[in-house]
Protein backbone atom coordinates (compact mmCIF):
# COMPACT_ATOMS: atom_id res chain seq x y z
CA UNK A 1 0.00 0.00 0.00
CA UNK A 2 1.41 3.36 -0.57
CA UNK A 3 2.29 5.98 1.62
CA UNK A 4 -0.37 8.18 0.03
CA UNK A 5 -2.90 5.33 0.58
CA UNK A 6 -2.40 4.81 4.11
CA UNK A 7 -2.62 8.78 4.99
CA UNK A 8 -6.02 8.91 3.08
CA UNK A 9 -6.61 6.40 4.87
CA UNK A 10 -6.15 7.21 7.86
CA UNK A 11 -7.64 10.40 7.39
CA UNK A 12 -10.87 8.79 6.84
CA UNK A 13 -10.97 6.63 10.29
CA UNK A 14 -10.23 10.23 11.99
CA UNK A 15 -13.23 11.80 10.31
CA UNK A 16 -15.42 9.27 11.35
CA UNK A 17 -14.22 9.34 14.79
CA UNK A 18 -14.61 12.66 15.31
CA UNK A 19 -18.03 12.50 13.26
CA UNK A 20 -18.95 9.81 15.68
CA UNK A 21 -17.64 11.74 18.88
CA UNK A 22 -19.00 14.87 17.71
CA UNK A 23 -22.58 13.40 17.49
CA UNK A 24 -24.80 15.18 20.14
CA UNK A 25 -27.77 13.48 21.00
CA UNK A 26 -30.55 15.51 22.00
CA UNK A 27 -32.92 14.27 24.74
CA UNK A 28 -36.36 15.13 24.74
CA UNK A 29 -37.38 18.05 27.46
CA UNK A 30 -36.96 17.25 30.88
CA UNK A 31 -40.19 19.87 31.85
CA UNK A 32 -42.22 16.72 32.91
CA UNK A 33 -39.77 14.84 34.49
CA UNK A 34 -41.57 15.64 37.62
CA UNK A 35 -44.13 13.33 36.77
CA UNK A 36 -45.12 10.42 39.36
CA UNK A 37 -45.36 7.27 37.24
CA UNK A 38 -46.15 5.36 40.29
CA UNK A 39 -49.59 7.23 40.97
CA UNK A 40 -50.55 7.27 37.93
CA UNK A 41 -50.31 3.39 37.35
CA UNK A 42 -51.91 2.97 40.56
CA UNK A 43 -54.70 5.32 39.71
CA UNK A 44 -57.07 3.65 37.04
CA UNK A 45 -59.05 7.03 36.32
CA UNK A 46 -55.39 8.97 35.90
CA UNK A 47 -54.12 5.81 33.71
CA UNK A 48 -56.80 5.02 31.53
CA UNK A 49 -57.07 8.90 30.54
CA UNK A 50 -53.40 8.81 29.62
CA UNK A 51 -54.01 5.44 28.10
CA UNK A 52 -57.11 6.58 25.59
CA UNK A 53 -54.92 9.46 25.16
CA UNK A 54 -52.39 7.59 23.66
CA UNK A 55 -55.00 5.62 21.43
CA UNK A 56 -57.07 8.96 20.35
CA UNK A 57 -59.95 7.57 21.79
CA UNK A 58 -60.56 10.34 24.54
CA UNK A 59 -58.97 14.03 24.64
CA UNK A 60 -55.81 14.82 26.21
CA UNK A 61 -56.46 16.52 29.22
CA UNK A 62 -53.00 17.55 30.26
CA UNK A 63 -49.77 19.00 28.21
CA UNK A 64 -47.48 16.15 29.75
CA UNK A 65 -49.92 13.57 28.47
CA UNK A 66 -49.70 15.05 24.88
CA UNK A 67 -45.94 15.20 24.62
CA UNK A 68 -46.37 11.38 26.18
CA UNK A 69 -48.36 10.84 23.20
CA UNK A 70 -46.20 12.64 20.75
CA UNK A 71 -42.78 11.21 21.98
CA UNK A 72 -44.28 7.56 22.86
CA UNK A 73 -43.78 6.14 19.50
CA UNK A 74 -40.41 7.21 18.78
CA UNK A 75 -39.29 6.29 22.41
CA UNK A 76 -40.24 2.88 21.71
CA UNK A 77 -38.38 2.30 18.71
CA UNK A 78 -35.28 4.08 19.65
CA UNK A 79 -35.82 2.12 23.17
CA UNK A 80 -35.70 5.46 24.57
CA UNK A 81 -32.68 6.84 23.08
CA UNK A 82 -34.11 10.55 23.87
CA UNK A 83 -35.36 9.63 27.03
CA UNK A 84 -33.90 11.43 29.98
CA UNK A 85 -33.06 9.17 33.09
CA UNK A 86 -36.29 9.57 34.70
CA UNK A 87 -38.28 9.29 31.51
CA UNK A 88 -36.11 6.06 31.10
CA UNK A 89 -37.38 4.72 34.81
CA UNK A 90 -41.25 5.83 33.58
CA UNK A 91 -41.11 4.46 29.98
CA UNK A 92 -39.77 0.89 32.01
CA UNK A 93 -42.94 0.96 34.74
CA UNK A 94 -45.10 1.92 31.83
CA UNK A 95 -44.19 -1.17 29.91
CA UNK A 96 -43.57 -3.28 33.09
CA UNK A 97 -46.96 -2.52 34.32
CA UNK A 98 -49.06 -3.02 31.02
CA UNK A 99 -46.96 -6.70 29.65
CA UNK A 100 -47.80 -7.80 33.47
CA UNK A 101 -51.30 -6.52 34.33
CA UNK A 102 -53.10 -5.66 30.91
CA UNK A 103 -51.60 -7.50 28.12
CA UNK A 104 -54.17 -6.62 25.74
CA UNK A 105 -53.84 -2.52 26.32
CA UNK A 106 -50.12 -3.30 25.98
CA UNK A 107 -51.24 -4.77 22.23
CA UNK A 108 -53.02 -1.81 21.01
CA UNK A 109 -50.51 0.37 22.11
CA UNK A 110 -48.01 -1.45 20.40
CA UNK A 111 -50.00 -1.42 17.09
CA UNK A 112 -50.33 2.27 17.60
CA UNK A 113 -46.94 2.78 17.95
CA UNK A 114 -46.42 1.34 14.67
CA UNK A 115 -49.08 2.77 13.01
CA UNK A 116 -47.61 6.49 14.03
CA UNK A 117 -43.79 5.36 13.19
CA UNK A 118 -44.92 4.18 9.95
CA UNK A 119 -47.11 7.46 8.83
CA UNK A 120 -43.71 9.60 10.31
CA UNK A 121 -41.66 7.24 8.21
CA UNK A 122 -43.83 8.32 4.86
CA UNK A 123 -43.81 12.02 5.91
């Protein structure tokens, strides 16, 4: 290999590291990260308006439970890439507490989640 070879090269690998390094991942807003995941679980009137929320099936009463909606789908696919710690910790008991105790909410969900991340995927 020539000298010229291995310095382009090697110039290459360095770009991509610092492309790589350089990469900032943005999390999603931390303004609701005062949210108690544990009362609302616990709370069937709480969880099933944040639940038909989620489906469009009844309004969203609060602005956390809109950006839930908005951010759910994407969250889920990325496994919560974007998520900040405590959205992490919520997004687990969320999924925790539906697979467990409502298996069949946690189905519709999922097929909503995919329904959104493929009409995001055509925009």
């Amino acid at each position: 290999m020539s000298r010229v070879s291995v310095v382009i090269a090697f110039l290459a690998v360095s770009a991509m590291v610092i492309s790589i390094k350089s990469e900032e991942i943005h999390l999603y807003t931390d303004k609701y990260d005062y949210i108690d995941y544990d009362e609302i679980l616990a709370n069937d009137r709480i969880r099933n308006q944040y639940y038909n929320c989620y489906l469009g099936t009844g309004s969203c009463l609060t602005p956390d439970a809109k950006f839930f909606k908005d951010m759910f789908p994407e969250a889920l696919v990325t496994k919560c890439k974007y998520c900040t710690e405590k959205q992490k910790n919520g997004f687990e008991k969320i999924v925790t507490y539906y697979t467990e105790k409502e298996p069949e909410a946690w189905e519709k969900v999922l097929r909503k989640a995919i329904e959104d991340a493929r009409s995001r995927s055509k925009q």
